[in-house]
C-alpha atoms as a PDB file:
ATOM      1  CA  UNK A   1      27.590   7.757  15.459  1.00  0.00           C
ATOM      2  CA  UNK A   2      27.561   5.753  18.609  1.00  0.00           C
ATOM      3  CA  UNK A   3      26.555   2.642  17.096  1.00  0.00           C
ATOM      4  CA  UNK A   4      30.053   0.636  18.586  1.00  0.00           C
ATOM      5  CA  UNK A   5      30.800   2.430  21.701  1.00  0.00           C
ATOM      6  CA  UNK A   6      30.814   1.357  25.035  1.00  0.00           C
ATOM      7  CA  UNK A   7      28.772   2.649  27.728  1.00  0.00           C
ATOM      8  CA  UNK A   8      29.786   2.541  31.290  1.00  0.00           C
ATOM      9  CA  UNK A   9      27.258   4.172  33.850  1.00  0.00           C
ATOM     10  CA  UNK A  10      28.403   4.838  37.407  1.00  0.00           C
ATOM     11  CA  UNK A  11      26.162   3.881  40.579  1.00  0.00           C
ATOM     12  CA  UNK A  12      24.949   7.084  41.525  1.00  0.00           C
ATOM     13  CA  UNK A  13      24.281   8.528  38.349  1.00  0.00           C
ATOM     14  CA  UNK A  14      22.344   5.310  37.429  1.00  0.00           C
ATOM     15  CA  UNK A  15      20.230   5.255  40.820  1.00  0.00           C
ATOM     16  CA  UNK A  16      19.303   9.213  40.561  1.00  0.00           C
ATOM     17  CA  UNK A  17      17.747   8.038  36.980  1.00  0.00           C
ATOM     18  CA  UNK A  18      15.446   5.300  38.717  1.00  0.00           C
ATOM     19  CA  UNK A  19      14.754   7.212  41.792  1.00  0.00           C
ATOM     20  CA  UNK A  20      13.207   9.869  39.863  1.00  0.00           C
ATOM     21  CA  UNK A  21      11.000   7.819  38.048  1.00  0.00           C
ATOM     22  CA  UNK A  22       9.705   5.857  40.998  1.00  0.00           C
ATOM     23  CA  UNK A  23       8.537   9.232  42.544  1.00  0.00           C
ATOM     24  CA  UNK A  24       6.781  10.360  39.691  1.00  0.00           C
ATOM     25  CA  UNK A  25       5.418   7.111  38.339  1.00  0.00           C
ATOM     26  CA  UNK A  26       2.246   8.075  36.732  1.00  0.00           C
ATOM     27  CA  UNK A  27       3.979  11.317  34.456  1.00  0.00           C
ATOM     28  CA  UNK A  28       6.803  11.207  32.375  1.00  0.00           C
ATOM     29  CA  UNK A  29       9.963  11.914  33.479  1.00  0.00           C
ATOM     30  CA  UNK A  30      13.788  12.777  31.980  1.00  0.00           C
ATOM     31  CA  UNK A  31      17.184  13.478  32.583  1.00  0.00           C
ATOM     32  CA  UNK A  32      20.243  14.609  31.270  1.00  0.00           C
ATOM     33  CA  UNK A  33      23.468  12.125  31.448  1.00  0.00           C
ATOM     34  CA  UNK A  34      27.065  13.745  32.308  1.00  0.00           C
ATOM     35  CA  UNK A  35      30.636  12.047  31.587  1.00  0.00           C
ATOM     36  CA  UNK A  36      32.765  12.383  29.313  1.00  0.00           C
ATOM     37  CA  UNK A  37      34.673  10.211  26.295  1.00  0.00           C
ATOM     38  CA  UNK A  38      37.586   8.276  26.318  1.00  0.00           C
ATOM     39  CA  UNK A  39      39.510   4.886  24.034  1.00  0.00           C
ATOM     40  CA  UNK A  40      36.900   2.612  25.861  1.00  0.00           C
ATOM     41  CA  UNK A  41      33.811   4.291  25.205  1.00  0.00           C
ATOM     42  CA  UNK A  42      31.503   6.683  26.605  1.00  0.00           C
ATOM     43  CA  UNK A  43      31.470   7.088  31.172  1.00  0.00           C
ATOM     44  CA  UNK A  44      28.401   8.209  32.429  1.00  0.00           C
ATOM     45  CA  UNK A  45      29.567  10.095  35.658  1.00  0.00           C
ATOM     46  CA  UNK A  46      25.971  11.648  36.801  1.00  0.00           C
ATOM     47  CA  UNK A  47      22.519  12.259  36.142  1.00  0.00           C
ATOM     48  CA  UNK A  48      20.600  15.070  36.398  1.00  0.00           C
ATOM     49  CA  UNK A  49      16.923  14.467  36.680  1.00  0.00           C
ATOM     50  CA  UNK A  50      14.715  17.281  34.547  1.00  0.00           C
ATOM     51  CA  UNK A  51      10.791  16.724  34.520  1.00  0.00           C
ATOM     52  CA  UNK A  52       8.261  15.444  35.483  1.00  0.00           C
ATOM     53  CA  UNK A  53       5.440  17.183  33.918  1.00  0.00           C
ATOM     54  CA  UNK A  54       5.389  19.374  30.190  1.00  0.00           C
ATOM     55  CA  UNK A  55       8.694  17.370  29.524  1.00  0.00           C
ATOM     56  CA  UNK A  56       8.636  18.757  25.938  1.00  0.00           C
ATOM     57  CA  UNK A  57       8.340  22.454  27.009  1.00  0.00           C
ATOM     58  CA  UNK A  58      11.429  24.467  25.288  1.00  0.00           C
ATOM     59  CA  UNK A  59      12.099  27.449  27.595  1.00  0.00           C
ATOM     60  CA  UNK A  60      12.591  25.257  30.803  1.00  0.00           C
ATOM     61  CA  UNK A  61      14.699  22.668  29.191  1.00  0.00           C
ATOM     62  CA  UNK A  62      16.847  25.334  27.937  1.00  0.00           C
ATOM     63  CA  UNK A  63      17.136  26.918  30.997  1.00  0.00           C
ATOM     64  CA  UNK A  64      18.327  23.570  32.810  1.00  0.00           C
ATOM     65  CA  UNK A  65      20.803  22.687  29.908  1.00  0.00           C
ATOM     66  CA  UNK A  66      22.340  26.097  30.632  1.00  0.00           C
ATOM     67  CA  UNK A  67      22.887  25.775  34.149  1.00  0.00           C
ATOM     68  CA  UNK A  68      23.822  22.362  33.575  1.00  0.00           C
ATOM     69  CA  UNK A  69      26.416  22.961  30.903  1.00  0.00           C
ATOM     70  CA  UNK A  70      27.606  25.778  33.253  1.00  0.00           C
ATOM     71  CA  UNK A  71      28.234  23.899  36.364  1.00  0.00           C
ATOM     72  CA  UNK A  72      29.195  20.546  34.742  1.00  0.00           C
ATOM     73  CA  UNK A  73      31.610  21.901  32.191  1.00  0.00           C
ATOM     74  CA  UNK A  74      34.089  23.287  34.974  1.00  0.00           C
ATOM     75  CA  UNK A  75      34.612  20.012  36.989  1.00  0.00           C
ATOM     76  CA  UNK A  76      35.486  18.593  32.793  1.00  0.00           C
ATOM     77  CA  UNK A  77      31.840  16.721  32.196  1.00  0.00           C
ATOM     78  CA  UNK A  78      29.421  17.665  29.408  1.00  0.00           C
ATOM     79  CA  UNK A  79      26.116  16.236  28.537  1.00  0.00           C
ATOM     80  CA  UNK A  80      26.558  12.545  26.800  1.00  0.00           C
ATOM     81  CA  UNK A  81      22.885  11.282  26.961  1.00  0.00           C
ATOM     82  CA  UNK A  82      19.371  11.832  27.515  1.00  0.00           C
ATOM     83  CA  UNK A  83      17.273   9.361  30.086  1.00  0.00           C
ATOM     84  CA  UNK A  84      13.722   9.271  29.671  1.00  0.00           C
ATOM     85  CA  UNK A  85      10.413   7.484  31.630  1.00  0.00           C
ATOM     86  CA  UNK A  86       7.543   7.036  29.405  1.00  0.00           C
ATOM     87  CA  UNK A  87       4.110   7.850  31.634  1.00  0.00           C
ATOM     88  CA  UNK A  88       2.448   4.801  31.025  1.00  0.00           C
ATOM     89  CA  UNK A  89       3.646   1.204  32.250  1.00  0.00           C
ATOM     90  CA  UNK A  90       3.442  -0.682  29.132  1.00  0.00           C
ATOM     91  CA  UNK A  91       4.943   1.777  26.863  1.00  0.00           C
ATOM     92  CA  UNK A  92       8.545   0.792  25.978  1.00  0.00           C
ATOM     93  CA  UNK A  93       8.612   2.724  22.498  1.00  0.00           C
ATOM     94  CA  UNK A  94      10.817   6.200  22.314  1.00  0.00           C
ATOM     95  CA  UNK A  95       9.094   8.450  21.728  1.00  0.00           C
ATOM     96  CA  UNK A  96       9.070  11.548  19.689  1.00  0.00           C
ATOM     97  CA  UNK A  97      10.514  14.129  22.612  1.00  0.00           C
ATOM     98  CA  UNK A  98      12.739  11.434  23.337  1.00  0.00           C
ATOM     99  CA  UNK A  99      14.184  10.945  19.951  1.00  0.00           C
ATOM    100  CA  UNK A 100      13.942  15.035  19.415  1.00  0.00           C
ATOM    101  CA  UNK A 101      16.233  15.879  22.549  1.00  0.00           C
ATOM    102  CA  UNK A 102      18.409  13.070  21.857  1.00  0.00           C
ATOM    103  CA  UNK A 103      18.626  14.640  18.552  1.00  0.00           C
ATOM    104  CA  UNK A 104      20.306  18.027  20.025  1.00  0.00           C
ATOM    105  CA  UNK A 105      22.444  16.299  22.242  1.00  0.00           C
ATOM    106  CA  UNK A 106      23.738  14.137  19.331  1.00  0.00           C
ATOM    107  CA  UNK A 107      24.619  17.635  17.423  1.00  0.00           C
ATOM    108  CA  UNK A 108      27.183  18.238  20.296  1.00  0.00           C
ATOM    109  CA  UNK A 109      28.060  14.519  21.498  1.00  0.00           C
ATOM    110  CA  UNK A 110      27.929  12.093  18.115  1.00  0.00           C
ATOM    111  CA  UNK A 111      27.948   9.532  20.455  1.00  0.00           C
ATOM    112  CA  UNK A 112      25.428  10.274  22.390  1.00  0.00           C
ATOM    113  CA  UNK A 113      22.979   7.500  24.406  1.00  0.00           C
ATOM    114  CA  UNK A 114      19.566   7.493  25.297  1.00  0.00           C
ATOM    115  CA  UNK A 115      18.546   5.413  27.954  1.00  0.00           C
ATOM    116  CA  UNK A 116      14.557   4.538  27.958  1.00  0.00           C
ATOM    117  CA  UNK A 117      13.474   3.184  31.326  1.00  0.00           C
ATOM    118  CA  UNK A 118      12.707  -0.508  31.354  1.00  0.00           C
ATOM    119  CA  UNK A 119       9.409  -1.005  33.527  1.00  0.00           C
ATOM    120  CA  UNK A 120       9.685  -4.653  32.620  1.00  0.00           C
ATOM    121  CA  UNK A 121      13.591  -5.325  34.168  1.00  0.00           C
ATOM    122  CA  UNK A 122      12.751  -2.766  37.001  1.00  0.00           C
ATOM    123  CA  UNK A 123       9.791  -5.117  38.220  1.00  0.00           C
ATOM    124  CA  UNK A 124      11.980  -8.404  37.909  1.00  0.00           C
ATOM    125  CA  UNK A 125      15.029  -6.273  39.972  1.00  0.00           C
ATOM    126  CA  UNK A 126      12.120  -7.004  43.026  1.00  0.00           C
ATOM    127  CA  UNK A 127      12.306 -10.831  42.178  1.00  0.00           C
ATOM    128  CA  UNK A 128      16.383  -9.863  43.126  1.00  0.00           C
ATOM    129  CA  UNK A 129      16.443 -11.501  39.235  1.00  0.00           C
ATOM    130  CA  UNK A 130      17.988  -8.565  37.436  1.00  0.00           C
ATOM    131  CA  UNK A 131      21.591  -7.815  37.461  1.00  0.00           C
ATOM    132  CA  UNK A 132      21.473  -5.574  34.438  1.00  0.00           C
ATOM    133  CA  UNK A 133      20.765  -1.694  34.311  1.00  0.00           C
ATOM    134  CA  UNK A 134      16.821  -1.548  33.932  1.00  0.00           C
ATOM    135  CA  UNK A 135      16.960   0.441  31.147  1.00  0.00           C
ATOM    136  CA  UNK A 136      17.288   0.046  27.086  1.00  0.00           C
ATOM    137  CA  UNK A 137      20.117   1.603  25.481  1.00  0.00           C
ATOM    138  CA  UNK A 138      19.414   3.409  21.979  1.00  0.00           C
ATOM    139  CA  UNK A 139      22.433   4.989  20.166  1.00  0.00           C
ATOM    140  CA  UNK A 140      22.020   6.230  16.166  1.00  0.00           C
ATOM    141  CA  UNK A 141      22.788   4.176  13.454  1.00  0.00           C
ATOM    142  CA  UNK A 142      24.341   4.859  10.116  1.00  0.00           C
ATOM    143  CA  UNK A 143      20.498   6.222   8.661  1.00  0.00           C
ATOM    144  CA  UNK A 144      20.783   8.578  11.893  1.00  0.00           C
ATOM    145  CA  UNK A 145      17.630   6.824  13.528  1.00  0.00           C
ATOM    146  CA  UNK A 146      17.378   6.150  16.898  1.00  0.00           C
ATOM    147  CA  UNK A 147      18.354   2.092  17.061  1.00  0.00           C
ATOM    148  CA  UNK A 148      17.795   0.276  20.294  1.00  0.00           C
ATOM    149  CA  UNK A 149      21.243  -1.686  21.259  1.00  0.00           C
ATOM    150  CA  UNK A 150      21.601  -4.826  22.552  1.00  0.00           C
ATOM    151  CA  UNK A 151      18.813  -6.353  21.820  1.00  0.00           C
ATOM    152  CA  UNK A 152      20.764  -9.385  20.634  1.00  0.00           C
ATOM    153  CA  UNK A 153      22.040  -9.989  23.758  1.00  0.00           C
ATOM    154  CA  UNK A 154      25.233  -7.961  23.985  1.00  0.00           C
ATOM    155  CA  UNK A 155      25.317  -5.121  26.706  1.00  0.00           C
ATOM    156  CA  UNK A 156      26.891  -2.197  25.568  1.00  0.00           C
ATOM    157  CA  UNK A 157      25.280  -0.911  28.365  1.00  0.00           C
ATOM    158  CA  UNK A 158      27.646  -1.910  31.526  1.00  0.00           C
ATOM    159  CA  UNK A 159      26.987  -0.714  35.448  1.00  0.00           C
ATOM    160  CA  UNK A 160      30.410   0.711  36.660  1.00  0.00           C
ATOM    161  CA  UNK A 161      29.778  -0.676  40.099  1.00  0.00           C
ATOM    162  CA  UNK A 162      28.647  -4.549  39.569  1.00  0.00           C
ATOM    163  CA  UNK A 163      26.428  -4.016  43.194  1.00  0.00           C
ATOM    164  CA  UNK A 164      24.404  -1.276  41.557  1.00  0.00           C
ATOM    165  CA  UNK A 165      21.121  -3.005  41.355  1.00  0.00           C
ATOM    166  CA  UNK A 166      21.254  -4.122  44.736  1.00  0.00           C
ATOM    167  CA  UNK A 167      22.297  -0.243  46.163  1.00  0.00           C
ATOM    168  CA  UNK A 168      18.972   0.441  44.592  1.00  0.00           C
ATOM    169  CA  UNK A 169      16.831  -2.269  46.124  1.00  0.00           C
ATOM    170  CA  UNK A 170      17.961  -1.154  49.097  1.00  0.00           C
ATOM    171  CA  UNK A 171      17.033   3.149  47.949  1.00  0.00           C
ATOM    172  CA  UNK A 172      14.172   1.740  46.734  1.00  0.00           C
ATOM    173  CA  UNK A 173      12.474  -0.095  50.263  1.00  0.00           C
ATOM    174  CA  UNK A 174      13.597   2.941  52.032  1.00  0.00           C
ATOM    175  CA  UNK A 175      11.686   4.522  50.169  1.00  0.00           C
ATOM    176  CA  UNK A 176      14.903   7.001  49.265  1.00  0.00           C
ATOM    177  CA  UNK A 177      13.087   8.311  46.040  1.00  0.00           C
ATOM    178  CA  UNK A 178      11.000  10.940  48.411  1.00  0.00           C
ATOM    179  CA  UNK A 179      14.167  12.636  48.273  1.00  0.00           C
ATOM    180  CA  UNK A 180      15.291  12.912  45.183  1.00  0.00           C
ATOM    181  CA  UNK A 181      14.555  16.818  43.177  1.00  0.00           C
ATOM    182  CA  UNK A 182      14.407  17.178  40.177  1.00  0.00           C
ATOM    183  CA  UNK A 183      14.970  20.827  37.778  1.00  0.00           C
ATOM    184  CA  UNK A 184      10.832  20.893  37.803  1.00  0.00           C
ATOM    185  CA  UNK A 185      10.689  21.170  41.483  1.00  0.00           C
ATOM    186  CA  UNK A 186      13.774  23.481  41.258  1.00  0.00           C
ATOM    187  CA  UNK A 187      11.843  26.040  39.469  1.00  0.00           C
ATOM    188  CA  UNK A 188       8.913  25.556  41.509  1.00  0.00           C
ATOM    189  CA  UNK A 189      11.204  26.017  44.645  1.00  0.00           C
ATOM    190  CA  UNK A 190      15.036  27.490  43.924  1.00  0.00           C
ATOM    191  CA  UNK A 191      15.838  26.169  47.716  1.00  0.00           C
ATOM    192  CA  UNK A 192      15.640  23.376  46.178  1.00  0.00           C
ATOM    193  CA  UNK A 193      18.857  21.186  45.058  1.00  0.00           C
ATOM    194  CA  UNK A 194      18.614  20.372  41.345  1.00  0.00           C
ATOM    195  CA  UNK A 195      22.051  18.509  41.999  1.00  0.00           C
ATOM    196  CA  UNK A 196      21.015  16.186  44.895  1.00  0.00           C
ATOM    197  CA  UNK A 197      24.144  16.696  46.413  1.00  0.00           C
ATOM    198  CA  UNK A 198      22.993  15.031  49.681  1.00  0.00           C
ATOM    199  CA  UNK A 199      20.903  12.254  48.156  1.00  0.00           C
ATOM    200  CA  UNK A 200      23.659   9.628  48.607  1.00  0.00           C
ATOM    201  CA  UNK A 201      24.970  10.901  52.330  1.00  0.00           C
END
């Protein structure tokens, strides 16, 4: 299972995953993570952001993992994670939608990550205290249950680009999540760019 491996998560793919959230921070939100694996670990490329409301509802999540898997798989990435938002502030448990998509994607990807945002380390990143990702890493153990990682201490959980955290400060005050779309909003509008190809220009 993924219990040992490494996880590296680029800039962009990490900021998408926290942008998302901010704009939709009284519902629930998710994503997909894309990368691939390699001899020192698991690289988390890019993000794609999913929902924000009915994140357990089957038909559209196929749908996106489709299109995904589609467009992904031909520039050599596949699906190596799920990211997920709980709806309320306090709540840092994963959940059971959580734990059951995670679940698929580990049928595909053994080692498989699911990130659960961190409302705790994403207030201190204001304080310009945080210089890890503001998220909690949960891999499967041995007993195939969900185990959160690195709660010792150790961060199996690295940002690619050291400066990530401030990048997103800096998103975050101009107010950059506004324009960030996610598959929901796809759906709702198809002008609308599930990829966020020009979130970052």
């Amino acid at each position: 299972m993924g219990g040992e491996s490494r996880y590296e998560i680029h800039q962009n793919a990490y900021i998408k995953l926290v942008l998302h959230a901010l704009k939709h921070r009284t519902s629930a939100v998710n994503a997909v993570l894309l990368g691939r694996s390699g001899s020192a670990g698991v690289e988390i490329v890019d993000s794609v952001p999913l929902f924000h409301s009915q994140i357990g509802l089957l038909p559209p999540l196929e749908i996106a993992l489709i299109m995904i898997e589609e467009y992904y798989g031909e520039k050599g990435l596949s699906i190596v994670g799920y990211f997920h938002g709980n709806e309320r502030y306090d709540d840092s448990d994963l959940g059971c939608v959580a734990k059951n998509i995670g679940d698929h994607i580990t049928r595909y990807f053994p080692q498989a990550a699911v990130l659960l945002l961190d409302n705790k380390k994403l207030e201190s990143l204001h304080k310009g205290k945080e210089r890890s990702p503001v998220v909690q890493l949960f891999t499967k153990d041995a007993s195939s249950s969900w185990k959160l990682v690195g709660s010792d201490g150790s961060s199996q959980l690295v940002l690619k680009e050291p400066s990530a955290n401030i990048m997103l400060l800096d998103y975050i005050s101009s107010e950059k999540w506004k324009d960030i779309t996610d598959f929901d909003d796809h759906l709702d509008d198809i002008s609308k760019d599930w990829l966020n190809s020009e979130l970052f220009n």
